[in-house]
N, C-alpha and C. Protein backbone atom coordinates (compact mmCIF):
# COMPACT_ATOMS: atom_id res chain seq x y z
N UNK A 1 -19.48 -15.81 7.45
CA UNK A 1 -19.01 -16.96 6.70
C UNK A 1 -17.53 -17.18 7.01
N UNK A 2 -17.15 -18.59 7.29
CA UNK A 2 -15.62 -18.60 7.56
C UNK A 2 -14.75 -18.60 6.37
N UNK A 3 -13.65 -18.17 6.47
CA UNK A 3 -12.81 -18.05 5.53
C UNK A 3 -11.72 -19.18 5.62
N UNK A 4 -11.21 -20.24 4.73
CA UNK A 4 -10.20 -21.03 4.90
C UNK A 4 -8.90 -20.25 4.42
N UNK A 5 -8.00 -20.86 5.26
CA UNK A 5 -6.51 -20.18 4.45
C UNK A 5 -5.62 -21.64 3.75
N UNK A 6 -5.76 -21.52 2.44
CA UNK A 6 -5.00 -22.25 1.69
C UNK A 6 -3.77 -21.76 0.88
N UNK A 7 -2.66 -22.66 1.13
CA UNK A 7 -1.39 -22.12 0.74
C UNK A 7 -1.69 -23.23 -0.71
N UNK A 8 -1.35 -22.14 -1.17
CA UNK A 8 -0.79 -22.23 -2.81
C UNK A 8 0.48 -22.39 -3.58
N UNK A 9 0.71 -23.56 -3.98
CA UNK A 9 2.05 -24.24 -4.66
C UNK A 9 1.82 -23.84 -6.46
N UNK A 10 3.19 -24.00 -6.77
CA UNK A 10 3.16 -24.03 -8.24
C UNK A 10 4.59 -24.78 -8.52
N UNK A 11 4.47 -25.58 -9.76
CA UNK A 11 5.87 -26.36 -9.83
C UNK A 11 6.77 -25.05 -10.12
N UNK A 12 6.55 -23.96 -10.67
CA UNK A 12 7.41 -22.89 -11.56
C UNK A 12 7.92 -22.13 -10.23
N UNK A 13 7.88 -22.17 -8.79
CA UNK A 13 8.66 -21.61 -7.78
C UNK A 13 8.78 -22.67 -6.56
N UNK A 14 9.96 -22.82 -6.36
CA UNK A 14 10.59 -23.59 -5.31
C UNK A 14 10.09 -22.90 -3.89
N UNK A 15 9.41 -23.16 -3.19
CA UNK A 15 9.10 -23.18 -2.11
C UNK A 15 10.14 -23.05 -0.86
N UNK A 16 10.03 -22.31 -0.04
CA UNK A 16 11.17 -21.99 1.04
C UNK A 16 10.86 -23.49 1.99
N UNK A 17 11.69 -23.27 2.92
CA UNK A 17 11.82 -24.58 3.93
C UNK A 17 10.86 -24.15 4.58
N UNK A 18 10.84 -25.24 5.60
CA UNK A 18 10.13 -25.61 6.55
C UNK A 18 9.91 -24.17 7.68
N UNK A 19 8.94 -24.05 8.39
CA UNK A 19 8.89 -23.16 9.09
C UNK A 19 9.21 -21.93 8.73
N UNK A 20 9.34 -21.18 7.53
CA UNK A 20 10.00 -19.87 6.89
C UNK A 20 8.75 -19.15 6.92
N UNK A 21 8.19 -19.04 5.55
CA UNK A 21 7.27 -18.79 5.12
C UNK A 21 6.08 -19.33 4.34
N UNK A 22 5.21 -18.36 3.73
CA UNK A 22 4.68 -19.31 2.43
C UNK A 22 4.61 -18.31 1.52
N UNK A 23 5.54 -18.75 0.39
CA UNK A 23 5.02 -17.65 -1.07
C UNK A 23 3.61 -17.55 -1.66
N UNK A 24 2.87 -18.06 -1.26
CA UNK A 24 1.42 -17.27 -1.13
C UNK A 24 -0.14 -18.29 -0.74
N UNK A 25 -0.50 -17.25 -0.13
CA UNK A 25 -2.07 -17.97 0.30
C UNK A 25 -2.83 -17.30 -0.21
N UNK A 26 -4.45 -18.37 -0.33
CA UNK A 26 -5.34 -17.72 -0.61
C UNK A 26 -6.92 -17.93 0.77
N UNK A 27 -7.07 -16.65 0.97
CA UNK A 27 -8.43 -16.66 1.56
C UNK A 27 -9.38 -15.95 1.33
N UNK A 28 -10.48 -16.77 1.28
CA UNK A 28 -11.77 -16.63 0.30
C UNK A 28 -10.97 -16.28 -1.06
N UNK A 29 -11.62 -15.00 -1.62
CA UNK A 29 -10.87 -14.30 -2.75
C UNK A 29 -9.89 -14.08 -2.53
N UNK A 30 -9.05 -13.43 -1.73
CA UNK A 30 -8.32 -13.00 -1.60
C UNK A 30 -6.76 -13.64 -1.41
N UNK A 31 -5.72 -13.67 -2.24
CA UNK A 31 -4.84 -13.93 -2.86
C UNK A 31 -3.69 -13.06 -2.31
N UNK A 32 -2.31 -13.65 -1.43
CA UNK A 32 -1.42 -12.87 -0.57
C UNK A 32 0.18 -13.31 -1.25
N UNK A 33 0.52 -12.78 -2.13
CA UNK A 33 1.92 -12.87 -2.66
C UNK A 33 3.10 -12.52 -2.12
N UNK A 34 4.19 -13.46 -1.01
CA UNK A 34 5.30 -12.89 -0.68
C UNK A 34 5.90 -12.10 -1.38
N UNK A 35 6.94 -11.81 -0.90
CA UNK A 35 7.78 -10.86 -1.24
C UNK A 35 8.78 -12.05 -2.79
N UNK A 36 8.52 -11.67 -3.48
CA UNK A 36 9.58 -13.07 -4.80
C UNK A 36 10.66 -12.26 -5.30
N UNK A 37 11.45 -12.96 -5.34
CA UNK A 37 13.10 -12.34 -5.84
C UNK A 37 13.03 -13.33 -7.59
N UNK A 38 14.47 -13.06 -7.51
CA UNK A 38 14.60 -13.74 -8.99
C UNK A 38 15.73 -15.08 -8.54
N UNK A 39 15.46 -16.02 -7.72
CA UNK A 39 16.30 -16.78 -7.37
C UNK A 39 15.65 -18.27 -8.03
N UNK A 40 16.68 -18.66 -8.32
CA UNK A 40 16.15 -20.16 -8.94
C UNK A 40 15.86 -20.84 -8.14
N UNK A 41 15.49 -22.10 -9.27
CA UNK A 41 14.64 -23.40 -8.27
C UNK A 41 15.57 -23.87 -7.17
N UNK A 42 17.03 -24.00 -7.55
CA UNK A 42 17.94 -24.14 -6.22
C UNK A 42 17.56 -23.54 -5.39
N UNK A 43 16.73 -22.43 -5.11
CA UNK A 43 17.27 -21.46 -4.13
C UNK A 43 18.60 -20.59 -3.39
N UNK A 44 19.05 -20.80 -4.12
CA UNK A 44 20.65 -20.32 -4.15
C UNK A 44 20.98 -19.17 -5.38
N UNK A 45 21.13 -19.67 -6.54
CA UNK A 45 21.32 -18.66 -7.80
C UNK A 45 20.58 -18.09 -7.78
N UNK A 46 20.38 -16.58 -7.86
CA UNK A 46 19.95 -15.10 -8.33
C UNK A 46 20.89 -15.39 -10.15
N UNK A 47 18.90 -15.09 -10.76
CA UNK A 47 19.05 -15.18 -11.98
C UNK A 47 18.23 -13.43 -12.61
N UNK A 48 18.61 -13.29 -13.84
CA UNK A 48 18.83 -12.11 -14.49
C UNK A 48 20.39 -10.90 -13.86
N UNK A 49 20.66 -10.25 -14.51
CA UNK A 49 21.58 -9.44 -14.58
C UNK A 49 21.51 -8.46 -14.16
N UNK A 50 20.18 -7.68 -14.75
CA UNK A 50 19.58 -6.48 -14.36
C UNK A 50 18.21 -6.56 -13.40
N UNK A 51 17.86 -4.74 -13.22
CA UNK A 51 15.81 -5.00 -12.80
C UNK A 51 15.25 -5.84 -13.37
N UNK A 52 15.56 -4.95 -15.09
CA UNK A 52 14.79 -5.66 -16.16
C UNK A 52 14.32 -7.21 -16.03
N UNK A 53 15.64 -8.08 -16.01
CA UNK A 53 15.74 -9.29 -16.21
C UNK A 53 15.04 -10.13 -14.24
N UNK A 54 15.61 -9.13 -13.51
CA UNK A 54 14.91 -9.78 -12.50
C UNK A 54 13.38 -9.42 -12.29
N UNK A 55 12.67 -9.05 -12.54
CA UNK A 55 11.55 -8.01 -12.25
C UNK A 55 10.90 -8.98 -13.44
N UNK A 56 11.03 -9.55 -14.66
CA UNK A 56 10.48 -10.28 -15.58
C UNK A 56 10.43 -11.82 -14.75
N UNK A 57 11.30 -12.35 -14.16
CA UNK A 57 11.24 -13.23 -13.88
C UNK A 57 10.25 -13.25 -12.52
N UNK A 58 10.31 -12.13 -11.75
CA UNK A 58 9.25 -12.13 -10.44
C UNK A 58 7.70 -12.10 -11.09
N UNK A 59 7.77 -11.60 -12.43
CA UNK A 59 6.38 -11.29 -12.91
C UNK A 59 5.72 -12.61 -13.08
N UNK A 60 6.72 -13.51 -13.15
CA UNK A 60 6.49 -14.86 -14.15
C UNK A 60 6.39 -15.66 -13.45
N UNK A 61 7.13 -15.57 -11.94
CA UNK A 61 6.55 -16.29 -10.82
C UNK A 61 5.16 -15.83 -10.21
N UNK A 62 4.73 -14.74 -10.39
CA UNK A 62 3.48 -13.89 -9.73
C UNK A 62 2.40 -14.81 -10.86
N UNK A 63 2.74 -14.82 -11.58
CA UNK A 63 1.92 -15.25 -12.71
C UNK A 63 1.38 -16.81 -12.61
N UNK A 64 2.27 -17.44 -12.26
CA UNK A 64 2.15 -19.06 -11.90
C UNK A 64 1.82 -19.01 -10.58
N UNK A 65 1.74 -18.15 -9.70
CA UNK A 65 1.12 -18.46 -8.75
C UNK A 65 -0.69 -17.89 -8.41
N UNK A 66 -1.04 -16.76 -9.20
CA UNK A 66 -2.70 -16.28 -8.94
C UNK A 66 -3.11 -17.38 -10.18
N UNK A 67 -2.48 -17.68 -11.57
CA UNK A 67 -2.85 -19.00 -11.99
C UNK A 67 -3.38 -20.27 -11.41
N UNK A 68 -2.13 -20.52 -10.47
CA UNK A 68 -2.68 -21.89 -9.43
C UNK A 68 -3.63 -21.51 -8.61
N UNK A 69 -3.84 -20.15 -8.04
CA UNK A 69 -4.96 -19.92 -7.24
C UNK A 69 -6.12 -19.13 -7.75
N UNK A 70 -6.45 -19.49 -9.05
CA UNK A 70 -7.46 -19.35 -9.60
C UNK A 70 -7.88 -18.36 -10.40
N UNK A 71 -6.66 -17.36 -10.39
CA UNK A 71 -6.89 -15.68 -10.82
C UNK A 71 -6.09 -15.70 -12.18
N UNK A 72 -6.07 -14.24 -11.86
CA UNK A 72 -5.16 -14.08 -13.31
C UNK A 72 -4.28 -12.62 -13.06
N UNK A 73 -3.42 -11.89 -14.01
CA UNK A 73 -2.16 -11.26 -13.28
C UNK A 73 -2.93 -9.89 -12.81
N UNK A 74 -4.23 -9.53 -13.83
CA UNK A 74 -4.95 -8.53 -13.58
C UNK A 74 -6.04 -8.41 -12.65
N UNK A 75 -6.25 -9.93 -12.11
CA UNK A 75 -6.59 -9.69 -10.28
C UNK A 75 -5.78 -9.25 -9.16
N UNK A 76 -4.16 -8.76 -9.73
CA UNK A 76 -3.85 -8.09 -8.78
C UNK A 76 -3.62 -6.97 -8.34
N UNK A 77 -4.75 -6.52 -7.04
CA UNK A 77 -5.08 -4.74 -6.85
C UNK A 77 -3.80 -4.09 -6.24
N UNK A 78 -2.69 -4.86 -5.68
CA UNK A 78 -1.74 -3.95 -5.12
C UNK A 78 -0.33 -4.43 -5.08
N UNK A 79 0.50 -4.02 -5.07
CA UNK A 79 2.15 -4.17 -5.45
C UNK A 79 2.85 -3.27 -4.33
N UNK A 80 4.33 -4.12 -3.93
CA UNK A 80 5.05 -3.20 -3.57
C UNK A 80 6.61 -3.98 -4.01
N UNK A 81 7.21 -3.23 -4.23
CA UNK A 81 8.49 -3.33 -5.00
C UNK A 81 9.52 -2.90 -4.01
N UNK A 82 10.65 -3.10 -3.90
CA UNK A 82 11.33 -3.13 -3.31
C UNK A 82 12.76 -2.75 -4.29
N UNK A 83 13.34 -1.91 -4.04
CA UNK A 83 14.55 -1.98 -5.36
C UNK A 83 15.80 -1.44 -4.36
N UNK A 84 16.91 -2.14 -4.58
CA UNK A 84 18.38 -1.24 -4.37
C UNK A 84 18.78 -0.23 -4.88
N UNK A 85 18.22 -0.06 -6.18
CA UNK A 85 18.24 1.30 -6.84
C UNK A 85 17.36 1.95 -7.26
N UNK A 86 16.84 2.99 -6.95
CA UNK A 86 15.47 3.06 -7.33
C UNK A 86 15.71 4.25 -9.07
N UNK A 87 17.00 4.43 -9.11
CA UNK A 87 17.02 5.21 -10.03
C UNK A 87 16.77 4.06 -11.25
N UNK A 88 16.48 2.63 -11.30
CA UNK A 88 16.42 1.77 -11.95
C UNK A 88 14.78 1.37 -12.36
N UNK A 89 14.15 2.34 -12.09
CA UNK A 89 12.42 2.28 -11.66
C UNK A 89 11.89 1.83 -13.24
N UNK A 90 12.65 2.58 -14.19
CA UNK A 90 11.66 2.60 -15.34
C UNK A 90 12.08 0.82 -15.92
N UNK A 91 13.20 -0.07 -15.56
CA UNK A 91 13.41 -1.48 -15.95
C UNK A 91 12.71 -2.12 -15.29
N UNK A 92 11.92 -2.21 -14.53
CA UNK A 92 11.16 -2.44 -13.58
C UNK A 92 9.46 -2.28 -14.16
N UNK A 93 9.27 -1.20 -14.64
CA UNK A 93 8.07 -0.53 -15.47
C UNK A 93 8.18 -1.42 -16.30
N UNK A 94 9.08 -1.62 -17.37
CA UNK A 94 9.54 -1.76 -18.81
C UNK A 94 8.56 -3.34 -18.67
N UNK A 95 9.44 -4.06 -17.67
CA UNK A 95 8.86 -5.24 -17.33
C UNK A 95 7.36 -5.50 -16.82
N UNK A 96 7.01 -4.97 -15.91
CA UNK A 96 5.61 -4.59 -15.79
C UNK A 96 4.79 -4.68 -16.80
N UNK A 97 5.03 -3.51 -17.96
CA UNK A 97 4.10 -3.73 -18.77
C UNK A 97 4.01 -4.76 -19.91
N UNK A 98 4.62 -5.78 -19.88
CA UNK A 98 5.14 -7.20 -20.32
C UNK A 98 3.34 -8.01 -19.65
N UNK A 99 3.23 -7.78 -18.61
CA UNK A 99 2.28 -8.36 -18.02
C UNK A 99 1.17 -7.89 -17.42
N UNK A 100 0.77 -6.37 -17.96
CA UNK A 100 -0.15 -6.49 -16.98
C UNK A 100 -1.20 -5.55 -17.77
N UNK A 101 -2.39 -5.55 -17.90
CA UNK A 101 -3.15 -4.65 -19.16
C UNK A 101 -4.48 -3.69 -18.73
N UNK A 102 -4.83 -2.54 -18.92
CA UNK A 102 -5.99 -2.13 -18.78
C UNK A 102 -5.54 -1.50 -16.89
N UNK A 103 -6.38 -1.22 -16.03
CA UNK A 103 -6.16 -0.61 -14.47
C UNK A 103 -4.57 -1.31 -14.05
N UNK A 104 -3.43 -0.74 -14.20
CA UNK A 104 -2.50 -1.42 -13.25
C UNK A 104 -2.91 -1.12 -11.78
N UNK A 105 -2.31 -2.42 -10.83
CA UNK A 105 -2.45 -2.20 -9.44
C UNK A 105 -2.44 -0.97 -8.71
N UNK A 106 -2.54 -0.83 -7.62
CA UNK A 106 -1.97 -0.01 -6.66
C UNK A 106 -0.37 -0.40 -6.66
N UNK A 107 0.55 0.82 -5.99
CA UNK A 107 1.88 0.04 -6.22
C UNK A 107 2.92 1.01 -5.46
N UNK A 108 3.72 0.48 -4.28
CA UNK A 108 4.50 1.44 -3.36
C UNK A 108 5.83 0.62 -3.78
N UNK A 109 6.70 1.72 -4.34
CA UNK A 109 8.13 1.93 -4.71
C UNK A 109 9.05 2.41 -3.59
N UNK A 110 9.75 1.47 -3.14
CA UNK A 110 10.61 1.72 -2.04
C UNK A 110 12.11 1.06 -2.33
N UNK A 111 13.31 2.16 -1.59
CA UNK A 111 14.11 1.56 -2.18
C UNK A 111 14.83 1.44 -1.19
N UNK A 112 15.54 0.18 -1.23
CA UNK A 112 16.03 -0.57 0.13
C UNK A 112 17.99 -0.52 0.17
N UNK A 113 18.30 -0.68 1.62
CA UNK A 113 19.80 -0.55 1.32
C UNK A 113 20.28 -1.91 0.55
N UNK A 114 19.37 -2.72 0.78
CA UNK A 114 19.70 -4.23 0.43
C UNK A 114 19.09 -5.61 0.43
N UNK A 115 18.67 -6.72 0.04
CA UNK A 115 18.08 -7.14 0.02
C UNK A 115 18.88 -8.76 0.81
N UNK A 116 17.95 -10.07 0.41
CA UNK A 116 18.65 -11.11 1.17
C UNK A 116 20.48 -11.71 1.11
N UNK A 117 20.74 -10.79 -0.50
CA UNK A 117 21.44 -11.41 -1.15
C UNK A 117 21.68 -10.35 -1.78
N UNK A 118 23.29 -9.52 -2.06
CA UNK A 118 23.70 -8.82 -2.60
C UNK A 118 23.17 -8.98 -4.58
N UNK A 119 23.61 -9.86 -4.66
CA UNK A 119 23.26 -9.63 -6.47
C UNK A 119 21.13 -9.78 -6.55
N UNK A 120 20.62 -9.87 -5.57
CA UNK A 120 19.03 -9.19 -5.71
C UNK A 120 18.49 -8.07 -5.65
N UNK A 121 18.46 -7.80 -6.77
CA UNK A 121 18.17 -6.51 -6.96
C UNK A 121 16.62 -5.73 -6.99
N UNK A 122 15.79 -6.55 -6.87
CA UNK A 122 14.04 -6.21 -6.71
C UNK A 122 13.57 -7.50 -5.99
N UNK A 123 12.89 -7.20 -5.29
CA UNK A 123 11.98 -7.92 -4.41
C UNK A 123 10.25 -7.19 -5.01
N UNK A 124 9.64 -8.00 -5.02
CA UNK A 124 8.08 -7.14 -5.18
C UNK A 124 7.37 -8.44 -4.80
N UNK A 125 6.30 -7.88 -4.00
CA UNK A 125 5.02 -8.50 -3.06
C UNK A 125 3.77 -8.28 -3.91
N UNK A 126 2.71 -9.03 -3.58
CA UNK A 126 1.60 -8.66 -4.00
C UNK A 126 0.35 -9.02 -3.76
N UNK A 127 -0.85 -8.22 -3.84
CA UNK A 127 -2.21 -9.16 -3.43
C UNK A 127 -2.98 -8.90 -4.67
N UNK A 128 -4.11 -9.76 -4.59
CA UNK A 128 -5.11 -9.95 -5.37
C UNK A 128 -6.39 -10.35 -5.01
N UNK A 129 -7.51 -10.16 -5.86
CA UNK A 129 -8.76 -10.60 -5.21
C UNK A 129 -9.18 -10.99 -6.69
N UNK A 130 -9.36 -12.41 -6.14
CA UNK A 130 -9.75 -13.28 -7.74
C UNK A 130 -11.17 -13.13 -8.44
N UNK A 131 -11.30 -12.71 -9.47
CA UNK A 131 -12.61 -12.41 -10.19
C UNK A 131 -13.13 -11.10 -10.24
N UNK A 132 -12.25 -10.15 -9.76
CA UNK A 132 -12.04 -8.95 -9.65
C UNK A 132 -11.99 -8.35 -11.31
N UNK A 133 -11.02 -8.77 -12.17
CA UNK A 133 -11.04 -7.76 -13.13
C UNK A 133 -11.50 -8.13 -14.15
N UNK A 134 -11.79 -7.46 -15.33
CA UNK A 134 -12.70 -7.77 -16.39
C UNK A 134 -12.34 -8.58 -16.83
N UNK A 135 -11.20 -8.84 -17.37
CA UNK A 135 -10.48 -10.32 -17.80
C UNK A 135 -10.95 -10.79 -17.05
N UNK A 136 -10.81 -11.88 -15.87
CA UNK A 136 -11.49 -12.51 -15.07
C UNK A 136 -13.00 -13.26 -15.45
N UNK A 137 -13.56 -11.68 -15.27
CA UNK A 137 -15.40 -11.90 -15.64
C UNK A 137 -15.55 -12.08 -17.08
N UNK A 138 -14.69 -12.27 -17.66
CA UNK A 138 -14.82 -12.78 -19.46
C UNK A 138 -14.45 -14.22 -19.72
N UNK A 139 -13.97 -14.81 -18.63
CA UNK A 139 -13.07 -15.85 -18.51
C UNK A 139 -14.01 -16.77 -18.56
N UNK A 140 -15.28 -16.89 -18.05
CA UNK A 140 -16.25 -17.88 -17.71
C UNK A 140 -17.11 -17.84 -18.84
């Protein structure tokens, strides 16, 4: 069976330019989340202060986007995080569990010298496979 690849928009994240990337596709089920920072709709301002505050706001973009592509936050089986500090892991958690209930993902913690932009402090990626988790199959 062929699989289409459809890129997935949401008004709640500004979209990179032309030829960059795409903050996420979906084929068949399967649901591919760039890498999301905490940068506003400008694309310019890095918003929150801390993990905490950035890591809430990546959740919230992750969230508006398996939304638009049909899922929900607990269709997603795997994570990887990205941090400048990793001694900062548990603001990061703190936030996490803000959103996510019952099996958390798979999830690789890596900590980087730096990211696009000095005041970004977490980057985290993610996939999903829609209709995957019990929420999901209760949904219908």
């Amino acid at each position: 069976m062929a699989r289409k690849k459809e890129r997935i928009l949401t008004d709640a994240v500004q979209e990179p330019g032309p030829k960059l990337w795409s903050n996420c596709l979906r084929v068949g089920d399967t649901i591919y989340i760039s890498g999301l920072t905490s940068r506003a709709a400008d694309g310019v301002t890095i918003l929150g202060a801390d993990e905490y505050e950035q890591s809430r706001l990546i959740f919230s973009k992750m969230k508006a986007y398996v939304g638009a592509a049909g899922a929900c936050m607990d269709d997603i089986v795997q994570m990887v995080i990205y941090l400048t500090d990793i001694r900062k892991n548990t603001l990061v958690w703190r936030a996490r569990e803000e959103f996510f209930e019952g099996d958390y993902p798979t999830c690789a913690l890596v900590e980087v010298s730096g990211l696009a932009k000095p005041e970004i402090l977490v980057e985290i990626s993610a996939t999903a496979i829609a209709g995957c988790s019990p929420e999901s199959n209760n949904a219908g």
